[in-house]
C-alpha atoms as a PDB file:
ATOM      1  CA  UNK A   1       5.156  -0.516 -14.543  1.00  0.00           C
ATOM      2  CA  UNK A   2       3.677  -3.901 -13.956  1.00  0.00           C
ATOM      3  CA  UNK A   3       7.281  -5.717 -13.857  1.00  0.00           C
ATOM      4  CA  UNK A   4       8.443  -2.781 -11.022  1.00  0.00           C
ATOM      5  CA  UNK A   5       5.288  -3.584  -9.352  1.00  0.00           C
ATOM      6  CA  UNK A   6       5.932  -7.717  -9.905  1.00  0.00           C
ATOM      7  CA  UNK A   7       9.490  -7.377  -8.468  1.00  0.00           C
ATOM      8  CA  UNK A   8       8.251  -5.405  -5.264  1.00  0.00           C
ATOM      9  CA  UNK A   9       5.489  -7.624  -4.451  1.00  0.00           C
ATOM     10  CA  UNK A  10       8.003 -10.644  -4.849  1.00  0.00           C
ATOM     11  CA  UNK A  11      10.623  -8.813  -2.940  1.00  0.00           C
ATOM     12  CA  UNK A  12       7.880  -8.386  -0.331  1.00  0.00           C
ATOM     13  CA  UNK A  13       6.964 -12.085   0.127  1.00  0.00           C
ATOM     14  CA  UNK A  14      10.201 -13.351   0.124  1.00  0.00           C
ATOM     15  CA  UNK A  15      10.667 -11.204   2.924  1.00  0.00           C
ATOM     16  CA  UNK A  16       7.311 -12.393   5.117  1.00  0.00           C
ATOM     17  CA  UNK A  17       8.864 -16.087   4.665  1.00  0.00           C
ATOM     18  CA  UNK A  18       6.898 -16.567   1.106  1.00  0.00           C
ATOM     19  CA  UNK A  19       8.301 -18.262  -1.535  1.00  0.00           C
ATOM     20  CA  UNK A  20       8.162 -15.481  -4.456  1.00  0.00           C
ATOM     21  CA  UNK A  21       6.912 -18.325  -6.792  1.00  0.00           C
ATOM     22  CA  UNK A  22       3.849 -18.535  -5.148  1.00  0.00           C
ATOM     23  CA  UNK A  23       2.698 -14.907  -7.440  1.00  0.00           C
ATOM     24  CA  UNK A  24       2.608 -14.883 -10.912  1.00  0.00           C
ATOM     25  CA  UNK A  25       0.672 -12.778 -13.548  1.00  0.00           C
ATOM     26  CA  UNK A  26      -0.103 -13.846 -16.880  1.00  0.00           C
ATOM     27  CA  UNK A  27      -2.066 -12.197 -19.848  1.00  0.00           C
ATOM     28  CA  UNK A  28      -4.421 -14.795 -21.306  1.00  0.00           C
ATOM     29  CA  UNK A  29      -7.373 -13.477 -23.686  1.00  0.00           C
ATOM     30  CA  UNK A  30     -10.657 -14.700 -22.695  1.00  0.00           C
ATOM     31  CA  UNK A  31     -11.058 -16.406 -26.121  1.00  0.00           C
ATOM     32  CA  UNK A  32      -7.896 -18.827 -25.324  1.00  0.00           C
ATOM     33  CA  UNK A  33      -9.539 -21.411 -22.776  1.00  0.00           C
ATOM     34  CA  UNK A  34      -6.891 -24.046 -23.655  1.00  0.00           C
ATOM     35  CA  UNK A  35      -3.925 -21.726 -23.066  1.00  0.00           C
ATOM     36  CA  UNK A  36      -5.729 -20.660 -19.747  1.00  0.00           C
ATOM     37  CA  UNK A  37      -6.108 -24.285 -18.854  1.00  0.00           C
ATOM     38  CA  UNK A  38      -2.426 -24.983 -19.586  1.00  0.00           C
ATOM     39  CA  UNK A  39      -1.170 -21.424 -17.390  1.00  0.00           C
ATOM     40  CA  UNK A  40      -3.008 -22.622 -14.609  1.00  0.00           C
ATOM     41  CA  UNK A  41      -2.495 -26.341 -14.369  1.00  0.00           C
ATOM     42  CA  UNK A  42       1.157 -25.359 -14.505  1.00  0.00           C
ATOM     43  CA  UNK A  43       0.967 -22.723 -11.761  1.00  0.00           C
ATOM     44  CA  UNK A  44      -0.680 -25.606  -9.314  1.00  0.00           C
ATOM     45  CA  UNK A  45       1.815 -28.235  -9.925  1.00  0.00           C
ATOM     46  CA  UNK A  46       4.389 -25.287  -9.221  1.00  0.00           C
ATOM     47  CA  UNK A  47       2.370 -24.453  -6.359  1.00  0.00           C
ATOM     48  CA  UNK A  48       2.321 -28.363  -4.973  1.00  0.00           C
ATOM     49  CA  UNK A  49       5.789 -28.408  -5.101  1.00  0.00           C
ATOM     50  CA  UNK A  50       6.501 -25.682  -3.102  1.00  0.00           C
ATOM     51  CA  UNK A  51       4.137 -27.376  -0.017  1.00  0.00           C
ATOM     52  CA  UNK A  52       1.711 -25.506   2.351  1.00  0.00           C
ATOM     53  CA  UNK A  53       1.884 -21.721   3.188  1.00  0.00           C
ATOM     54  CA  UNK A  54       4.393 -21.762   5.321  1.00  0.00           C
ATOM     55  CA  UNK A  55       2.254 -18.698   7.224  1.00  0.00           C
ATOM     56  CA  UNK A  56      -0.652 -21.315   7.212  1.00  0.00           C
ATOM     57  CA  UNK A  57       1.499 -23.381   9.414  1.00  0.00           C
ATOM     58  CA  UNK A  58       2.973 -21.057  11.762  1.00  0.00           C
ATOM     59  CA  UNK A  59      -0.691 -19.877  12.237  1.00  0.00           C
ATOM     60  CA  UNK A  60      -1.463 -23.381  13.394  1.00  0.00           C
ATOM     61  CA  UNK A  61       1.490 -23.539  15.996  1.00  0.00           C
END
């Protein structure tokens, strides 16, 4: 149910002008601070690549 609900969502901001990269979900036990640490340093250099919200900048316009 989670992966249907995944694939919508990402569906969904691909089609507001988001890249679909920008959502990810990822099960990480509260006793694994190091793996948490790793998930989510990778997710912002992902992130950084990908540039500003691109809704962020039409707002600005």
């Amino acid at each position: 149910m989670a992966n249907k609900r995944m694939t919508f969502l990402k569906k969904l901001l691909e089609f507001a002008g988001i890249h679909p990269e920008r959502l990810r979900a990822r099960w990480v036990s509260s006793a694994e601070a190091v793996e948490f640490v790793h998930e989510i340093s990778e997710f912002v250099e992902e992130i950084k690549k990908l540039g500003p919200n691109p809704l962020k900048a039409k707002k600005a316009a």
